[in-house]
Protein backbone atom coordinates (compact mmCIF):
# COMPACT_ATOMS: atom_id res chain seq x y z
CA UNK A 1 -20.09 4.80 12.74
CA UNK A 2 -22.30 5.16 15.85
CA UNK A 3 -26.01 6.66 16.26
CA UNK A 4 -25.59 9.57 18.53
CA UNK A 5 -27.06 9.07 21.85
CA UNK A 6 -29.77 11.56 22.86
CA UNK A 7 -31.16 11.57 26.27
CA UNK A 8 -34.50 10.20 25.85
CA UNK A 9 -32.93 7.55 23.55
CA UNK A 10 -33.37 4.71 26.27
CA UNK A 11 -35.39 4.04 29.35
CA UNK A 12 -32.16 2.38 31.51
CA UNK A 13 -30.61 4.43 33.60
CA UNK A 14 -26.47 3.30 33.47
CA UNK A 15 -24.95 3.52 36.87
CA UNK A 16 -21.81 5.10 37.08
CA UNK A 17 -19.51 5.87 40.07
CA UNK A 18 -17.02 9.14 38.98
CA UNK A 19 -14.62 10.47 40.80
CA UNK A 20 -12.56 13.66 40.06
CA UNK A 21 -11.04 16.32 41.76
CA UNK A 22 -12.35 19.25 40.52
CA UNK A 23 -15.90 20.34 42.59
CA UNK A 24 -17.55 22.44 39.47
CA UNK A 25 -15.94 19.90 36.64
CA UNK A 26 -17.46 17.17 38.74
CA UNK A 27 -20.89 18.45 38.94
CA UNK A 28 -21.19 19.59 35.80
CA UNK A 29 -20.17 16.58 34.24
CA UNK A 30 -22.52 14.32 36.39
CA UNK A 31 -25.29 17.09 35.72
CA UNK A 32 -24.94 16.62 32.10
CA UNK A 33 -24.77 12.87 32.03
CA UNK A 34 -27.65 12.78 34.47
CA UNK A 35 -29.45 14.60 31.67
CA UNK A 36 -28.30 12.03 28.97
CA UNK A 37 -29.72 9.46 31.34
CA UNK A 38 -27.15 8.10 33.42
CA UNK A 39 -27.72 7.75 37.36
CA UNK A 40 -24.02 8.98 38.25
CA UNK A 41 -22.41 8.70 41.74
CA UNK A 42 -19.68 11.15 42.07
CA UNK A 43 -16.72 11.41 44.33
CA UNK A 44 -13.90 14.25 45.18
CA UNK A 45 -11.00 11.68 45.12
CA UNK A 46 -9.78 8.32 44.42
CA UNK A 47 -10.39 7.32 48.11
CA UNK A 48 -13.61 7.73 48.92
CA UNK A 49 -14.42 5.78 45.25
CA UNK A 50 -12.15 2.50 46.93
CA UNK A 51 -14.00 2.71 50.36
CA UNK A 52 -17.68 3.12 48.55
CA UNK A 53 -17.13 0.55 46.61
CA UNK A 54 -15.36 -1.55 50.02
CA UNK A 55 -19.10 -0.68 51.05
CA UNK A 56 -21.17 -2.14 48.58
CA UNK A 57 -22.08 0.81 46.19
CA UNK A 58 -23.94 -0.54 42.74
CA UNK A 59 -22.67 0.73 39.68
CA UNK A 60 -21.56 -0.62 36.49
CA UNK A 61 -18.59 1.50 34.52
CA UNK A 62 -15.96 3.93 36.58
CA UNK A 63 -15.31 6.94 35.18
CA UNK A 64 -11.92 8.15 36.30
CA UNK A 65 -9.51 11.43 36.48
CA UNK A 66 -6.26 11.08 36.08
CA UNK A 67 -4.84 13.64 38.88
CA UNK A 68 -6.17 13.50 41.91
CA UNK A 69 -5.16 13.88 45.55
CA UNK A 70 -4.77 10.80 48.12
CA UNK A 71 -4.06 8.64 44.87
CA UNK A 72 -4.04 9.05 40.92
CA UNK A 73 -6.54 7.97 38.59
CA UNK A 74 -3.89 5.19 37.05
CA UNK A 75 -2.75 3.99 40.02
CA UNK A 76 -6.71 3.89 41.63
CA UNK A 77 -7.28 1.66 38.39
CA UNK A 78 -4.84 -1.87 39.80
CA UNK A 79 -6.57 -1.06 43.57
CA UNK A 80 -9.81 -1.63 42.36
CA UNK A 81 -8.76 -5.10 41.01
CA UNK A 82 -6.98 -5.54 43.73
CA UNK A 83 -10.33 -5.24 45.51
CA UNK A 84 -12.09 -7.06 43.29
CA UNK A 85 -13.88 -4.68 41.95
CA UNK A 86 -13.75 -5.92 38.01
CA UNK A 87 -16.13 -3.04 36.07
CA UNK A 88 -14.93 -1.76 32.85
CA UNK A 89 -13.03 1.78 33.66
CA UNK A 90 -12.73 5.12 31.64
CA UNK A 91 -10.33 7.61 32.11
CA UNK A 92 -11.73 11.34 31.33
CA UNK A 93 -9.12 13.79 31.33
CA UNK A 94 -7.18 16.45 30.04
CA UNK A 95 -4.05 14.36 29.17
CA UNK A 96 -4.05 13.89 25.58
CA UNK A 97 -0.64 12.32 24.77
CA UNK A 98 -0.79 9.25 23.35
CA UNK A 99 1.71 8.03 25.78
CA UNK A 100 -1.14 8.60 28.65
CA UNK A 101 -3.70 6.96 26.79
CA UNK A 102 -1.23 3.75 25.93
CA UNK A 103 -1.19 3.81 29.68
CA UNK A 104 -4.16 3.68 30.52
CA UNK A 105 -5.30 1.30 27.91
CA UNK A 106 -2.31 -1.15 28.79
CA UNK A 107 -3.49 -0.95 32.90
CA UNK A 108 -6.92 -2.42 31.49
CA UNK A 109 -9.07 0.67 31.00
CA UNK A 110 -11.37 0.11 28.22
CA UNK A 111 -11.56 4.03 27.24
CA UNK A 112 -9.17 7.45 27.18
CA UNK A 113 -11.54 10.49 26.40
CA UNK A 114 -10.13 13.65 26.17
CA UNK A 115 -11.97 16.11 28.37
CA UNK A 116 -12.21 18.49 25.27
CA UNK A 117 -14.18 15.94 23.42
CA UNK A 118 -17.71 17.16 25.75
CA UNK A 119 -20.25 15.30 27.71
CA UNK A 120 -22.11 14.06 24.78
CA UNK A 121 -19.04 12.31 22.87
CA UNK A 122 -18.36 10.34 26.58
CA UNK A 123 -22.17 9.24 27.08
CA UNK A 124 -22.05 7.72 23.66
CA UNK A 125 -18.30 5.84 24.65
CA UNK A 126 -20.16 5.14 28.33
CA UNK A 127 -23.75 3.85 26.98
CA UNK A 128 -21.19 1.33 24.13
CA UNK A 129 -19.43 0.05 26.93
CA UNK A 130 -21.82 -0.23 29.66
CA UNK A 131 -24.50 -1.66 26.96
CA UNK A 132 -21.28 -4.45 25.78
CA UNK A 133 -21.10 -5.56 29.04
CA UNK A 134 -24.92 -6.53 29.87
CA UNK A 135 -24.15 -9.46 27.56
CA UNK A 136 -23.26 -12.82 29.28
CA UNK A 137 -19.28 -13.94 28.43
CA UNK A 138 -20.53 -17.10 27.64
CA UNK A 139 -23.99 -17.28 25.16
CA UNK A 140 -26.19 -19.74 25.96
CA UNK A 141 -27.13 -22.16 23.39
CA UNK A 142 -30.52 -22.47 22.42
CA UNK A 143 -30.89 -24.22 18.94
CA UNK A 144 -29.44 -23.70 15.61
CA UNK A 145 -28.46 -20.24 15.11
CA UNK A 146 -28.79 -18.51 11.14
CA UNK A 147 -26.67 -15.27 11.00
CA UNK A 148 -26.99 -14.61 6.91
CA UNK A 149 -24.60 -16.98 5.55
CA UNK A 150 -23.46 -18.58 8.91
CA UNK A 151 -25.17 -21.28 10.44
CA UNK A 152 -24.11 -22.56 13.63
CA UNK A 153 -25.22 -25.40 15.58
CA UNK A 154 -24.30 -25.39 18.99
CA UNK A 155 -25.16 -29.19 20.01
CA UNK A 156 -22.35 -30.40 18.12
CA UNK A 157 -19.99 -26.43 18.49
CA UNK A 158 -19.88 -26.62 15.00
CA UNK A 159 -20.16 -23.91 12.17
CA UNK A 160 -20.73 -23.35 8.59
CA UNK A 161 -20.58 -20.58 6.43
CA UNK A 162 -22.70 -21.22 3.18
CA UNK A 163 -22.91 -24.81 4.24
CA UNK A 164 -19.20 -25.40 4.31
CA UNK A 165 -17.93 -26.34 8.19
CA UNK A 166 -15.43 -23.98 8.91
CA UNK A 167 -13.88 -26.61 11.41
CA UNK A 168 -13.13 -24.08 14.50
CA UNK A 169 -12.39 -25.35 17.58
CA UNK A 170 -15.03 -25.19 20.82
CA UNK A 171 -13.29 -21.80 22.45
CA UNK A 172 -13.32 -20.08 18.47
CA UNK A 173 -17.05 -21.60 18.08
CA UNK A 174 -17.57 -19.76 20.62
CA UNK A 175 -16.38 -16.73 20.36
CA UNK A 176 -17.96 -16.44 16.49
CA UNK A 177 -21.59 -17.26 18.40
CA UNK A 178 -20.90 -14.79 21.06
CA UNK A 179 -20.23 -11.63 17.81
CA UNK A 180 -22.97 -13.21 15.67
CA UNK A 181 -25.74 -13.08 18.10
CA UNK A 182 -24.42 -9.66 18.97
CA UNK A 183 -24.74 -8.93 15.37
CA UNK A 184 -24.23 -4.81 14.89
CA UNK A 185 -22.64 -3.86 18.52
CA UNK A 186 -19.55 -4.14 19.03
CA UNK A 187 -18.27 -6.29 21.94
CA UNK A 188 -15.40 -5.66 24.00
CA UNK A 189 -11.64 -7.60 24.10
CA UNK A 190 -12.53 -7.97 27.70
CA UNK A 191 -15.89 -9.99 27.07
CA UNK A 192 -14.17 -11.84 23.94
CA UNK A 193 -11.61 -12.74 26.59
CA UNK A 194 -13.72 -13.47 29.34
CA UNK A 195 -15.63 -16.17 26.51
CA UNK A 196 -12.35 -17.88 25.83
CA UNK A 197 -11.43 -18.01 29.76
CA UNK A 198 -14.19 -17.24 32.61
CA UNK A 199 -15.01 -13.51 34.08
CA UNK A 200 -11.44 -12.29 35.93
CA UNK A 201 -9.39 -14.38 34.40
CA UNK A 202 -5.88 -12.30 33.56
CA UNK A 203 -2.90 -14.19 31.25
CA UNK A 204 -0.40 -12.13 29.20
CA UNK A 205 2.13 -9.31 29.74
CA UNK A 206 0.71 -6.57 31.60
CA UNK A 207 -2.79 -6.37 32.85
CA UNK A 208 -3.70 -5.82 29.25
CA UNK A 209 -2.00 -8.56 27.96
CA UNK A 210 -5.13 -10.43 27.19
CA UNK A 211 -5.64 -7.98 24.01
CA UNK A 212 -2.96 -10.28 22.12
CA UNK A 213 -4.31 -13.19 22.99
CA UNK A 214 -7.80 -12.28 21.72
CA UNK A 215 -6.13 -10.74 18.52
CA UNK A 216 -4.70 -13.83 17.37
CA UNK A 217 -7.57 -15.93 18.13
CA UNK A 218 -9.76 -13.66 15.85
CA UNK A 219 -6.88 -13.92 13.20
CA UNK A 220 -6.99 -17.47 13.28
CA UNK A 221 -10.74 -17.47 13.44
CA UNK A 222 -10.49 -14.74 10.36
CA UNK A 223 -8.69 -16.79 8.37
CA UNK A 224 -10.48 -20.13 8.67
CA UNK A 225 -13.90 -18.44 7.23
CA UNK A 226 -11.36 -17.23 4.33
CA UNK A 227 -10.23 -20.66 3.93
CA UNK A 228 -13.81 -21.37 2.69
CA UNK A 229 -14.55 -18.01 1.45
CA UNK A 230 -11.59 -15.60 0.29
CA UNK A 231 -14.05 -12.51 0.40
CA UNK A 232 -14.87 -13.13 4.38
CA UNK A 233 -14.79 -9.68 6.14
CA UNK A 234 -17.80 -9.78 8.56
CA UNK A 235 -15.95 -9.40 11.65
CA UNK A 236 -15.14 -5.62 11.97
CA UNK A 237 -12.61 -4.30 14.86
CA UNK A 238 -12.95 -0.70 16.72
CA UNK A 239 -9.48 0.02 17.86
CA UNK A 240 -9.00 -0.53 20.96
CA UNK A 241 -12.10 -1.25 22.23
CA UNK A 242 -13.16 -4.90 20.32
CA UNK A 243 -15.08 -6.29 17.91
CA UNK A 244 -18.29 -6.95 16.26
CA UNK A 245 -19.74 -9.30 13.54
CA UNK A 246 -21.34 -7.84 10.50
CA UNK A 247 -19.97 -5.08 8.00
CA UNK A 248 -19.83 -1.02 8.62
């Protein structure tokens, strides 16, 4: 589904702030990723990551453990938005169960990777992410837009697939411009959210809760493009992680 990232595949050095327990796991991890072209900032414990970020430290995707001393990885994940700190978190560690991963996932990580799955398998899940997230959560307009069969016109929020309006409303108009000009990558619940709302904003059971919420808007967006066209499948989900607009 995804091109393999290889380290000299791009120029932009993703910042990432790591902490785990483990000295040698830790530096050979943030060696490797180094090599794949990440600038990684690593830290022994769940701690020191809170107070470096209390300090100002730039990065732009956490990459937790789970167990570590002082505090664990899931319950290091509310402090940080506690603290404001709002970047997209992984967890990367060796608890597999699906009941850990519906965890983490439901306490608003965006990713679970197994620590079997190597270093190259979690730069490609990082680089997704991290590259999801340079997009603004709100497009700006600039002219008529011509996605294949979808046309959309943002002076008047309207849309039209094969010159039938498809009638969505302003947030769904959205949220259809924000997937088409990201046509091919997908983008995450989080920044589908974030287009509906503003950046931050939480609703929903759970901090995760937002998931539904962005579910059922694309359902409802899904099924007004079928109302015009019975054959519409251009918007393609990647469990657990969002959605994108074009077919695999």
């Amino acid at each position: 589904m995804f091109k393999p990232v290889d380290s000299g595949e791009s120029e932009r050095k993703i910042r990432v702030a790591f902490a785990e327990d483990d000295d040698d796991f830790r530096e050979a991890v943030s060696g490797e990723l180094t090599d794949y072209g990440f600038d990684v900032t690593s830290f022994a414990d769940g701690k020191l990551l809170l107070e470096a970020f209390a300090q100002g430290i730039d990065a732009e995707i956490i990459l937790l453990d789970w167990s570590m001393p002082s505090v664990s990885g899931i319950d290091l994940l509310p402090k940080l938005r506690q603290a404001g700190v709002v970047l997209p978190v992984v967890f990367l560690t060796g608890r597999s169960q699906p009941a850990y991963e519906k965890l983490a996932l439901d306490r608003g990580a965006l990713d679970f990777v197994d620590k079997s799955r190597g270093v190259p398998i979690l730069a490609q899940r990082l680089r997704l992410i991290a590259d999801s997230h340079k997009k603004p959560a709100e497009p700006e307009f600039e002219g008529n837009f011509h996605c294949g069969r979808l046309l959309l016109k943002p002076g008047i929020s309207r849309a039209y697939w094969d010159d039938a309006d498809v009638n969505l409303t302003l947030t769904e108009f959205k949220i259809v411009y924000l997937l088409a000009s990201s046509i091919g990558t997908y983008v995450t619940y989080r920044a589908v959210y974030d287009c509906m709302h503003y950046v931050g904003f939480i609703a929903g059971s759970g901090e995760n809760g937002y998931r539904t919420n962005v579910r059922s808007c694309i359902k409802r967006i899904r099924n007004k493009f079928r109302a015009v066209d019975p054959d519409f499948a251009e918007i393609d989900n990647y469990q657990s992680f969002g959605y994108r607009w074009g077919k695999a």
